[in-house]
C-alpha atoms as a PDB file:
ATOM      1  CA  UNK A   1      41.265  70.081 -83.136  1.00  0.00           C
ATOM      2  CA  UNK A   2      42.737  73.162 -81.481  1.00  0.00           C
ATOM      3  CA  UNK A   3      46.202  72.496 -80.020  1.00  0.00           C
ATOM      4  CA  UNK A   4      46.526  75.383 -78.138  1.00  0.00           C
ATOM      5  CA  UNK A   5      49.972  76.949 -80.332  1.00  0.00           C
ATOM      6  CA  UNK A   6      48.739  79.559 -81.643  1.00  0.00           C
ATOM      7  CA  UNK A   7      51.253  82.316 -80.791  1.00  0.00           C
ATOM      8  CA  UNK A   8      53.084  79.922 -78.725  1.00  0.00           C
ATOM      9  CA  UNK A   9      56.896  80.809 -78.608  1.00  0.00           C
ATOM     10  CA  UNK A  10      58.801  77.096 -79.885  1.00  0.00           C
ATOM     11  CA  UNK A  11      62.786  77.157 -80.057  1.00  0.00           C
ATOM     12  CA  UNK A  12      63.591  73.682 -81.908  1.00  0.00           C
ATOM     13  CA  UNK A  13      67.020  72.769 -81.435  1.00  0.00           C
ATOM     14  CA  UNK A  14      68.517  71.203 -85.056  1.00  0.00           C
ATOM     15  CA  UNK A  15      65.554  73.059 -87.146  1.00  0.00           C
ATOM     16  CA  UNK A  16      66.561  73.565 -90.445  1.00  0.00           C
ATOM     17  CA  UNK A  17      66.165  70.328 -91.811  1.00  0.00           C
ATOM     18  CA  UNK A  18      65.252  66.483 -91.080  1.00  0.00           C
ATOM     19  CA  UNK A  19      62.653  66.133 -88.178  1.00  0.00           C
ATOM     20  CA  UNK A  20      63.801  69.328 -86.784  1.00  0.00           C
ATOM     21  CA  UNK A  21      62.426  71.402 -89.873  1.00  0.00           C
ATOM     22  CA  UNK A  22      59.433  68.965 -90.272  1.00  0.00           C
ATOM     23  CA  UNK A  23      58.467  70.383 -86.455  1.00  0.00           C
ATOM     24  CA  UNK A  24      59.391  74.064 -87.630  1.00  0.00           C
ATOM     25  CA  UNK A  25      56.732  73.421 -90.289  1.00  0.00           C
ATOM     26  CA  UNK A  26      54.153  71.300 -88.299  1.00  0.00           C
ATOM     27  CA  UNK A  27      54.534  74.264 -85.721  1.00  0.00           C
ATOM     28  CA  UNK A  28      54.159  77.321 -87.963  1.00  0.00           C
ATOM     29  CA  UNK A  29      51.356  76.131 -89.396  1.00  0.00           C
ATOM     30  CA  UNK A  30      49.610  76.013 -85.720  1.00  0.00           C
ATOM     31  CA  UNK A  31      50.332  79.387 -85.592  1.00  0.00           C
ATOM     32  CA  UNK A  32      53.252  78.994 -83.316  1.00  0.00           C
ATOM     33  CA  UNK A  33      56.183  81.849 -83.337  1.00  0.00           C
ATOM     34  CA  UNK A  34      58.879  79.824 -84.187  1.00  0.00           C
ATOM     35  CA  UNK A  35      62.790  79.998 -83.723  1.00  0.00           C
ATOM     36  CA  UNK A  36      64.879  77.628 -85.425  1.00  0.00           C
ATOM     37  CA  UNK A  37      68.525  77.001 -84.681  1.00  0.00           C
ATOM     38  CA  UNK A  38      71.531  75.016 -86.343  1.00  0.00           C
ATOM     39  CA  UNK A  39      75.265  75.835 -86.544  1.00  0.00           C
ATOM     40  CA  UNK A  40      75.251  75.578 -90.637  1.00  0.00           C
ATOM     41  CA  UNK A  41      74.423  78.745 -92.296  1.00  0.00           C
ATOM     42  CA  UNK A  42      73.182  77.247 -95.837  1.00  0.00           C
ATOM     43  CA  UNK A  43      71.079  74.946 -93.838  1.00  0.00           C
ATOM     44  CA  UNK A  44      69.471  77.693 -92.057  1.00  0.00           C
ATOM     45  CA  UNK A  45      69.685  79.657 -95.869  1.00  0.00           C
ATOM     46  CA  UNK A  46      67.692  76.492 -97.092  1.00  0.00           C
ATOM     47  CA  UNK A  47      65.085  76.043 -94.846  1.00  0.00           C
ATOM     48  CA  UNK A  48      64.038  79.904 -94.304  1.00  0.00           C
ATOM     49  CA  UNK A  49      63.551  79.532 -98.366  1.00  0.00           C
ATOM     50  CA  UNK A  50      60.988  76.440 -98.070  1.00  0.00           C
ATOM     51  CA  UNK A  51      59.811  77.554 -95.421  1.00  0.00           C
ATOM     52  CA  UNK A  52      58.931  80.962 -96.536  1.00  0.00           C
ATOM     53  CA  UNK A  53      57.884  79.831-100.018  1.00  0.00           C
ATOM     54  CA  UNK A  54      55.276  77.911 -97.973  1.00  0.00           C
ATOM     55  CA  UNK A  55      53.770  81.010 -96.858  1.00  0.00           C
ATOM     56  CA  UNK A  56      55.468  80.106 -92.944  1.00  0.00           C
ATOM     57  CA  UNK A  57      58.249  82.900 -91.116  1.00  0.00           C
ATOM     58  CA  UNK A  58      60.370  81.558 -88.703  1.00  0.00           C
ATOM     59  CA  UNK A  59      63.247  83.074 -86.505  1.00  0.00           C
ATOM     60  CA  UNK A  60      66.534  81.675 -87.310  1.00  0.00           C
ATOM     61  CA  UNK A  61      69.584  81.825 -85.466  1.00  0.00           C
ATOM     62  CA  UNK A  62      72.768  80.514 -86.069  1.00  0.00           C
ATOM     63  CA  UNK A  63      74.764  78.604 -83.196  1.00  0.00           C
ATOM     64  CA  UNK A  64      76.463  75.521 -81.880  1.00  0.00           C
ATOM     65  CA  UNK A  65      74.835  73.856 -78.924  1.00  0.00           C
ATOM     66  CA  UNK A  66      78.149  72.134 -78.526  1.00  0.00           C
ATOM     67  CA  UNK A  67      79.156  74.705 -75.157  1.00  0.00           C
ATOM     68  CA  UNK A  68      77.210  75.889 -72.694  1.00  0.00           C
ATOM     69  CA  UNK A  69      77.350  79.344 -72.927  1.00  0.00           C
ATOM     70  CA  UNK A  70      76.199  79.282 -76.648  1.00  0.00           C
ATOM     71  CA  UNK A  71      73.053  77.895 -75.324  1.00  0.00           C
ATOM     72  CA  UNK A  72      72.443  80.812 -73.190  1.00  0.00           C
ATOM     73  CA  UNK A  73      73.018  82.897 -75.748  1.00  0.00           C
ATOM     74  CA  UNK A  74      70.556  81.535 -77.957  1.00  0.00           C
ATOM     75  CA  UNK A  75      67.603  81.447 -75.681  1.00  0.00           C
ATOM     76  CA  UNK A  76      68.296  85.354 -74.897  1.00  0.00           C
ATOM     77  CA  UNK A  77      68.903  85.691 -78.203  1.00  0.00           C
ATOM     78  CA  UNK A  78      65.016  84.201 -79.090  1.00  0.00           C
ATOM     79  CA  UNK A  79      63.481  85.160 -75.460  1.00  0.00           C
ATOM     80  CA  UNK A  80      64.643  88.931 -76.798  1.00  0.00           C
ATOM     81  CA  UNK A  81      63.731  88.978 -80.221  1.00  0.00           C
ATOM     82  CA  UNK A  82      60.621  86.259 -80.257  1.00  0.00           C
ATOM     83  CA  UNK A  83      59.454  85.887 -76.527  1.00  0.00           C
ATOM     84  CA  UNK A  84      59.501  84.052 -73.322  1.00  0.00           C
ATOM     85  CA  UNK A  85      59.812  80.311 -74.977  1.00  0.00           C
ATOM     86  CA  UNK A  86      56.945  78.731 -74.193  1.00  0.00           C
ATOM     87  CA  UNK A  87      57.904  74.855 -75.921  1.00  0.00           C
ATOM     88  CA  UNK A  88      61.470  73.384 -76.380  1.00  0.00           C
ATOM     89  CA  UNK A  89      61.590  71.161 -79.158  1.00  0.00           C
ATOM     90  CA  UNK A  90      65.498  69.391 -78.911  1.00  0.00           C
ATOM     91  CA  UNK A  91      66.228  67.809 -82.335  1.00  0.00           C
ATOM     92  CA  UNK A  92      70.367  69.167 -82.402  1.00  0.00           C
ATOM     93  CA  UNK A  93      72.920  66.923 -82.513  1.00  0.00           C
ATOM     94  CA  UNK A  94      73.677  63.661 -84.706  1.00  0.00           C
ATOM     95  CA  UNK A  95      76.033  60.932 -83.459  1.00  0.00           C
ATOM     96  CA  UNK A  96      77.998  59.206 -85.920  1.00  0.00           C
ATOM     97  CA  UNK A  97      78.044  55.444 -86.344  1.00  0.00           C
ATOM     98  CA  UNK A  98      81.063  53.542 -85.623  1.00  0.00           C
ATOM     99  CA  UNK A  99      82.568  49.690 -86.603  1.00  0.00           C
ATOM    100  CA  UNK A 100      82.396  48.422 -82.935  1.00  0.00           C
ATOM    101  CA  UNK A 101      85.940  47.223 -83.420  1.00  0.00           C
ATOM    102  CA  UNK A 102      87.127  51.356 -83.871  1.00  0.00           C
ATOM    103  CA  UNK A 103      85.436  52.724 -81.142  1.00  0.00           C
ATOM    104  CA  UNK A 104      87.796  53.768 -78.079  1.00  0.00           C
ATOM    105  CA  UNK A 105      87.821  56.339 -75.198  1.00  0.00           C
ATOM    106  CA  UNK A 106      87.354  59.253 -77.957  1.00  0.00           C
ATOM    107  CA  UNK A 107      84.694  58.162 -80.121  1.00  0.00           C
ATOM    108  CA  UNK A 108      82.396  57.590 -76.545  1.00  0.00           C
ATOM    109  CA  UNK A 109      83.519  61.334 -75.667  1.00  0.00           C
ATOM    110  CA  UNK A 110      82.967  62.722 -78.924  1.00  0.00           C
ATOM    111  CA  UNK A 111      79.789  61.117 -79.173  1.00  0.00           C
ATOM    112  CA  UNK A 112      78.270  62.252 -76.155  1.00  0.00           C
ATOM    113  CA  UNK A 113      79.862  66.002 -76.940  1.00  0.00           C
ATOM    114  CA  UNK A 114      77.749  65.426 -80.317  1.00  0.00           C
ATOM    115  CA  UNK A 115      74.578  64.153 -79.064  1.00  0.00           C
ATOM    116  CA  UNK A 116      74.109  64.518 -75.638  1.00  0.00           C
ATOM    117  CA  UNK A 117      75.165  67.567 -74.774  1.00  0.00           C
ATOM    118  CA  UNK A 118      73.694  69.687 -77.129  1.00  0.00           C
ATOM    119  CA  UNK A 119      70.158  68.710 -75.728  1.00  0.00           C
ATOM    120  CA  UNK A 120      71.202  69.243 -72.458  1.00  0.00           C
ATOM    121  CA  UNK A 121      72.556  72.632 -72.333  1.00  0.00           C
ATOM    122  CA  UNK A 122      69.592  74.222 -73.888  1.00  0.00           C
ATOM    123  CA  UNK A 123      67.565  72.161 -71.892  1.00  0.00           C
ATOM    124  CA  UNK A 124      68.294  73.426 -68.771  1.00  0.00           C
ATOM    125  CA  UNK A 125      69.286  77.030 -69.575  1.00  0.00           C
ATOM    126  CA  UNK A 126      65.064  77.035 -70.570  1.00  0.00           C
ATOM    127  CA  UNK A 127      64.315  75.006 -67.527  1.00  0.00           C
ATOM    128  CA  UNK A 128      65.476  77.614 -65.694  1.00  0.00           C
ATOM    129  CA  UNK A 129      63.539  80.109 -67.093  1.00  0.00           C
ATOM    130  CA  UNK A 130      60.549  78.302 -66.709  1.00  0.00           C
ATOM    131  CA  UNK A 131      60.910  77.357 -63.375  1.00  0.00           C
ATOM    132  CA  UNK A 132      61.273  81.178 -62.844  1.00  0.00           C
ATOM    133  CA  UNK A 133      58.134  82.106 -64.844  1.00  0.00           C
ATOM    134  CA  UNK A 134      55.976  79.615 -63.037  1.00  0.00           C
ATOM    135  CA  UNK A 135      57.105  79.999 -59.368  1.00  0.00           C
ATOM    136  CA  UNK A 136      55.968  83.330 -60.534  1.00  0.00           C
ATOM    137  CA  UNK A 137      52.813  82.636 -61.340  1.00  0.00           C
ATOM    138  CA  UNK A 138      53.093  82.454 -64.928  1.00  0.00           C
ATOM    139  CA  UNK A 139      52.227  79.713 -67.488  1.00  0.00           C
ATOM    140  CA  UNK A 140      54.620  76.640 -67.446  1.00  0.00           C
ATOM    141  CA  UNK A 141      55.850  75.219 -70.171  1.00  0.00           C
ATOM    142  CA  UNK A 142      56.312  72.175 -72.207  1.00  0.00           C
ATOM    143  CA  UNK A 143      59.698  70.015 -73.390  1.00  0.00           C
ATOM    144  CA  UNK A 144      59.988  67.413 -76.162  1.00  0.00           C
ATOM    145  CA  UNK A 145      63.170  65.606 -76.588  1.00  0.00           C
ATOM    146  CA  UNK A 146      64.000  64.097 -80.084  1.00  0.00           C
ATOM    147  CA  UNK A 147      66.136  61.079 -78.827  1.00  0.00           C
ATOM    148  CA  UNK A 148      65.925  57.983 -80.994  1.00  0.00           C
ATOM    149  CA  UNK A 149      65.284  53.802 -80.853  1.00  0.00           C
ATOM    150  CA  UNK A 150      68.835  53.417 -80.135  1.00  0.00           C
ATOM    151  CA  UNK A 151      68.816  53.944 -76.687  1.00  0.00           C
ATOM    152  CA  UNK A 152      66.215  51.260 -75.976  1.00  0.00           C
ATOM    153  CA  UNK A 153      68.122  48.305 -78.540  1.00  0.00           C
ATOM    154  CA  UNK A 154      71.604  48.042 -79.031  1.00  0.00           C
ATOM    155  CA  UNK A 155      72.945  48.431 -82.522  1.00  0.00           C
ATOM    156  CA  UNK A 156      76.766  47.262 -83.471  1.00  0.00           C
ATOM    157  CA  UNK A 157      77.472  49.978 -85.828  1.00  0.00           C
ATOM    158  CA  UNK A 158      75.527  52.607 -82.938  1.00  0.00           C
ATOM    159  CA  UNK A 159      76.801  51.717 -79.785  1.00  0.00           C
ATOM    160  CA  UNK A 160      78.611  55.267 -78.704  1.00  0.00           C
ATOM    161  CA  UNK A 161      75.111  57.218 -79.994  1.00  0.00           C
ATOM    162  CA  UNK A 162      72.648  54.429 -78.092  1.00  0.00           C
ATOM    163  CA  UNK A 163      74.640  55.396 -75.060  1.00  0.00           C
ATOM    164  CA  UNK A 164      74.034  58.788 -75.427  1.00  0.00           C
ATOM    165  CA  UNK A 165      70.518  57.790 -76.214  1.00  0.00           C
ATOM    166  CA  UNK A 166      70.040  56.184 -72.879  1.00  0.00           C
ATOM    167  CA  UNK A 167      71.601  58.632 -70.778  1.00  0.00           C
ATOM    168  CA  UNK A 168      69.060  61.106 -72.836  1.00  0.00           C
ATOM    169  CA  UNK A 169      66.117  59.553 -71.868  1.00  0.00           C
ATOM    170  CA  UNK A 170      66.857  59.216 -68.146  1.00  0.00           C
ATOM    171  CA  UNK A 171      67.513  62.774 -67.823  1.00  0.00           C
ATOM    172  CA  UNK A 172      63.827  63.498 -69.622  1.00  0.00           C
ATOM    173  CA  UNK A 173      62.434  60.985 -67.101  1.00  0.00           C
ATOM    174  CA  UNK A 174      64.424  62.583 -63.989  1.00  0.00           C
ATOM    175  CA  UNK A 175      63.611  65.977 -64.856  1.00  0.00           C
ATOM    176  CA  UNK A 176      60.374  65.329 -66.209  1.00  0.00           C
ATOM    177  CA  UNK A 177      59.780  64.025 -62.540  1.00  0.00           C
ATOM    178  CA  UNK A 178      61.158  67.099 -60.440  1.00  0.00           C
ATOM    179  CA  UNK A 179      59.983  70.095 -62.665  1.00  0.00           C
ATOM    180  CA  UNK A 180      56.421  68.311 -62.658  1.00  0.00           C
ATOM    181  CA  UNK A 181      55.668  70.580 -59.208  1.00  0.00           C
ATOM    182  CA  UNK A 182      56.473  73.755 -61.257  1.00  0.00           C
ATOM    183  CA  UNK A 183      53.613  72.533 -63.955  1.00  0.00           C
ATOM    184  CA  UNK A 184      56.684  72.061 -66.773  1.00  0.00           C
ATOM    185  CA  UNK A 185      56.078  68.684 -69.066  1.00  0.00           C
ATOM    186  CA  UNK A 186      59.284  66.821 -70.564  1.00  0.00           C
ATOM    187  CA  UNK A 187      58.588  64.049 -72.339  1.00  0.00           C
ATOM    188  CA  UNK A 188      60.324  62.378 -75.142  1.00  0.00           C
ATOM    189  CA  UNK A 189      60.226  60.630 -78.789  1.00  0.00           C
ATOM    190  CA  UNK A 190      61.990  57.810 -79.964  1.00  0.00           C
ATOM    191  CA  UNK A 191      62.340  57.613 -83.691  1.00  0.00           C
ATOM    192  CA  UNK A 192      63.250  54.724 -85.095  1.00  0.00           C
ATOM    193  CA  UNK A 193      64.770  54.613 -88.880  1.00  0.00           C
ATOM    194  CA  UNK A 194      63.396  57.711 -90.575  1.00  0.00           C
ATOM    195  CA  UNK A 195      63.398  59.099 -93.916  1.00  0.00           C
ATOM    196  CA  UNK A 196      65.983  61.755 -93.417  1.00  0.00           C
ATOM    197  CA  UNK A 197      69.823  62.862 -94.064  1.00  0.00           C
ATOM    198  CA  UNK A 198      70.729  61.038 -91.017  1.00  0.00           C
ATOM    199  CA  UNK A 199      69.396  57.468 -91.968  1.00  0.00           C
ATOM    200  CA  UNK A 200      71.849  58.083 -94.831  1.00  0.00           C
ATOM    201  CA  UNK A 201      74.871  57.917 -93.239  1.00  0.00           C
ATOM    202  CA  UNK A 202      73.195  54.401 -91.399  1.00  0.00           C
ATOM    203  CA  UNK A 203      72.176  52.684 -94.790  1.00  0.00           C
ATOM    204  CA  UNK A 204      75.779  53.419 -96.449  1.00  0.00           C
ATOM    205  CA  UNK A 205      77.470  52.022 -93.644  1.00  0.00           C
ATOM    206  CA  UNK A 206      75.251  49.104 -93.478  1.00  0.00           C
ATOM    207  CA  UNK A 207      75.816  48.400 -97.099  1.00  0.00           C
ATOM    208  CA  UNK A 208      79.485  48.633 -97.026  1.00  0.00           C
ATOM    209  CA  UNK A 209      79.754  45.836 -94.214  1.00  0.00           C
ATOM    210  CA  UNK A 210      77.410  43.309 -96.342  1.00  0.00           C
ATOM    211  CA  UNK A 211      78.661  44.050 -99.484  1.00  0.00           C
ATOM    212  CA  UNK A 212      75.563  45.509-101.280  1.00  0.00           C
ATOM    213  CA  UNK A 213      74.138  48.815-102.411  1.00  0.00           C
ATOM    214  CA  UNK A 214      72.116  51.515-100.199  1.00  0.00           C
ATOM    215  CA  UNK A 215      69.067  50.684-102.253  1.00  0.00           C
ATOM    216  CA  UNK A 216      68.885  46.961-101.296  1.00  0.00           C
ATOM    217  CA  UNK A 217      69.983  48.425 -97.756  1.00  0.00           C
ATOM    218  CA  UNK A 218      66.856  50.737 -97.450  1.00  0.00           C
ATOM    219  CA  UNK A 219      64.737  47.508 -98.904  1.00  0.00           C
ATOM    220  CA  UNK A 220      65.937  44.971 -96.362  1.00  0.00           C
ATOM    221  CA  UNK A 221      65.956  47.582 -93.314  1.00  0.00           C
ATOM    222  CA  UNK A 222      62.451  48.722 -94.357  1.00  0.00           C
ATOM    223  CA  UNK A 223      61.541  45.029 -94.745  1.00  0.00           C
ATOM    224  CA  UNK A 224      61.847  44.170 -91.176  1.00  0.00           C
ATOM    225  CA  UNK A 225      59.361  47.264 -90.080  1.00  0.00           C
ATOM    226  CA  UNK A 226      56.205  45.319 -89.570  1.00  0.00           C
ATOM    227  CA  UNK A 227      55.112  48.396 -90.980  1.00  0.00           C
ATOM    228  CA  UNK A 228      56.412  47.752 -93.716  1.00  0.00           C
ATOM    229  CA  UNK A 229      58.030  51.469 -94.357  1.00  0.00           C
ATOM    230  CA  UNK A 230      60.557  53.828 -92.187  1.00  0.00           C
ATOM    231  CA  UNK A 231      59.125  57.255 -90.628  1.00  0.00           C
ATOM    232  CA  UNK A 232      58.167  60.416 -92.332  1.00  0.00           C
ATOM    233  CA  UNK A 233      59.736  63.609 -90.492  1.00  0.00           C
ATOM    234  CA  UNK A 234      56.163  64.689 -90.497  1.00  0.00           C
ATOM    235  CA  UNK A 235      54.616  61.914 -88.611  1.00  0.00           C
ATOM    236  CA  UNK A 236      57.882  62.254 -85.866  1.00  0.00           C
ATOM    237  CA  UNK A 237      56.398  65.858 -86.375  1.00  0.00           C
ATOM    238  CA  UNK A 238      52.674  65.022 -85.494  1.00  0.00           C
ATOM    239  CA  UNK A 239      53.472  63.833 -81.728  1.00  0.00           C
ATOM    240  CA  UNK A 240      55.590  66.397 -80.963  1.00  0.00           C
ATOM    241  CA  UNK A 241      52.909  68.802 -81.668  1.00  0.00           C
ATOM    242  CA  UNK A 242      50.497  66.467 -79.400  1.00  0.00           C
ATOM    243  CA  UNK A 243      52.748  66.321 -76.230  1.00  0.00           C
ATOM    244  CA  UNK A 244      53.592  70.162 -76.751  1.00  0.00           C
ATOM    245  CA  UNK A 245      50.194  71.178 -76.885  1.00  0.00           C
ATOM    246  CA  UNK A 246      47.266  71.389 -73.881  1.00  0.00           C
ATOM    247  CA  UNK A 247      45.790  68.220 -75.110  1.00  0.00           C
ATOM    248  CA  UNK A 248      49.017  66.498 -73.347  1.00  0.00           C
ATOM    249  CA  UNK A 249      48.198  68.114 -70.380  1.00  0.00           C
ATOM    250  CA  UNK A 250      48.271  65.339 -68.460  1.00  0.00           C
ATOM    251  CA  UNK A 251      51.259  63.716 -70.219  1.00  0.00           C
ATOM    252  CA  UNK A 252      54.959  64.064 -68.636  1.00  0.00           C
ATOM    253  CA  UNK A 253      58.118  61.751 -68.290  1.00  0.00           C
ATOM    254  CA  UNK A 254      56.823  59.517 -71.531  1.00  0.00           C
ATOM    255  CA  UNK A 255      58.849  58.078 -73.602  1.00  0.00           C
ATOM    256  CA  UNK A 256      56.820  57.642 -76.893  1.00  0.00           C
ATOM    257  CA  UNK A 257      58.341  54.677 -79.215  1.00  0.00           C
ATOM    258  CA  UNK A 258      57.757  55.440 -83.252  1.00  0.00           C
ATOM    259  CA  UNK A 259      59.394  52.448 -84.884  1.00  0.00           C
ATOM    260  CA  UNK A 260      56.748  51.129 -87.097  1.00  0.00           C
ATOM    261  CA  UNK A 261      56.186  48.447 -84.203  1.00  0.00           C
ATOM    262  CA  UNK A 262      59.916  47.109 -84.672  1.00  0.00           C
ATOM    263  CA  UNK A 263      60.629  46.432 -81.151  1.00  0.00           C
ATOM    264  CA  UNK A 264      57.932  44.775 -78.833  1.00  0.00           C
ATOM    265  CA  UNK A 265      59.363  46.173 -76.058  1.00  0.00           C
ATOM    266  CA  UNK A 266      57.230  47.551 -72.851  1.00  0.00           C
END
């Protein structure tokens, strides 16, 4: 099936490793031109490396999504050295978990600084840009936000980063809404627990409030999947290359759930 990347220009926010680096991958090998961006150097180091000894180049550049103007930087940066960015993959920014009992004013700020944020400041710096392009009669382009389960069922030990998970997937749906006239898709993903650095963090925490190791953690949180098995990067990977691509065409403001069926939600 021919998705329509080839040659595409795709910045992916959080690329050099998790779900981030599986779309890098799952992009490259479409043929996209692909820019990858995280604030750790190694990281960036790391991925070129796999990346490259699978026979795949990718653009990296090195920045932290935390401010504004390093967002604007980045898509000159990749609009200069790559092209005109024709998908925006956002996949930047973790939010740690917290005991509900610790969480105050500053853990609700510093979550949305780590999660939110960092999505929406790229975001709209290449919103504007292709806004521009297509009121001037050039191709729009396409949006795929990374967001995460969280926002949709309320976790005790991720209350702060479901927040920021909510707020997340309004702003897809809101923008997703007005930029529709201009031809520009948003849509979004919502991972639920996947195989990746991140879940780490989850199952450790998870374990040390019942008492038991992270291997009986991963068992009993993979038991309740109906599934019967958390998410690969590359299957998060897989749909984001669908909703990017022309045969999405017709798809904007969706939220698409990918938690093995765990919540029967509508």
């Amino acid at each position: 099936m021919d998705l329509g990347l080839n040659s595409k220009v795709v910045l992916i926010t959080g690329g050099s490793k998790g779900i981030g680096l599986a779309c890098a991958r799952a992009f490259a090998k479409e043929g996209a031109k692909v820019a990858i961006v995280s604030r750790d150097p190694a990281n960036l180091a790391r991925a070129r490396e796999q990346l490259k000894g699978e026979g795949l180049n990718v653009h990296l550049t090195r920045a932290d999504l935390h401010e504004p103007h390093s967002a604007a930087d980045i898509v000159e940066e990749v609009t200069t050295a790559v092209g005109p960015i024709d998908v925006l993959i956002n996949s930047a920014g973790a939010a740690r978990r917290y005991d509900p009992e610790s969480l105050d004013a500053d853990a609700f700020r510093a979550t949305m600084e780590a999660k939110y944020f960092p999505y929406i400041y790229p975001q709209q710096e290449v919103l504007r840009r292709m806004a521009e392009r297509a009121k001037a009669g050039g191709e729009p382009g396409t949006i795929v936000n990374i967001i995460g389960m969280g926002g949709k069922i309320a976790s005790d030990i991720h209350i702060a980063g479901g927040a920021a998970n909510a707020a997340l997937m309004l702003a897809t749906v809101g923008l997703a809404h007005y930029y529709a006239r201009y031809g520009i898709r948003i849509n979004a993903i919502n991972p639920g627990s996947t195989l990746t650095e991140r879940v780490e963090e989850a199952l450790k925490l998870e374990a040390s409030q019942h008492g038991i190791g992270t291997d009986e953690a991963l068992a009993r949180g993979q038991a309740k999947v109906p599934l019967g098995r958390f998410a690969k990067p590359e299957e998060i990977a897989d749909v984001a290359l669908f909703l990017a691509s022309r045969r999405a065409s017709y798809v904007t403001g969706a939220i698409v759930p990918m938690d093995g069926g765990s919540a029967p939600l509508i």
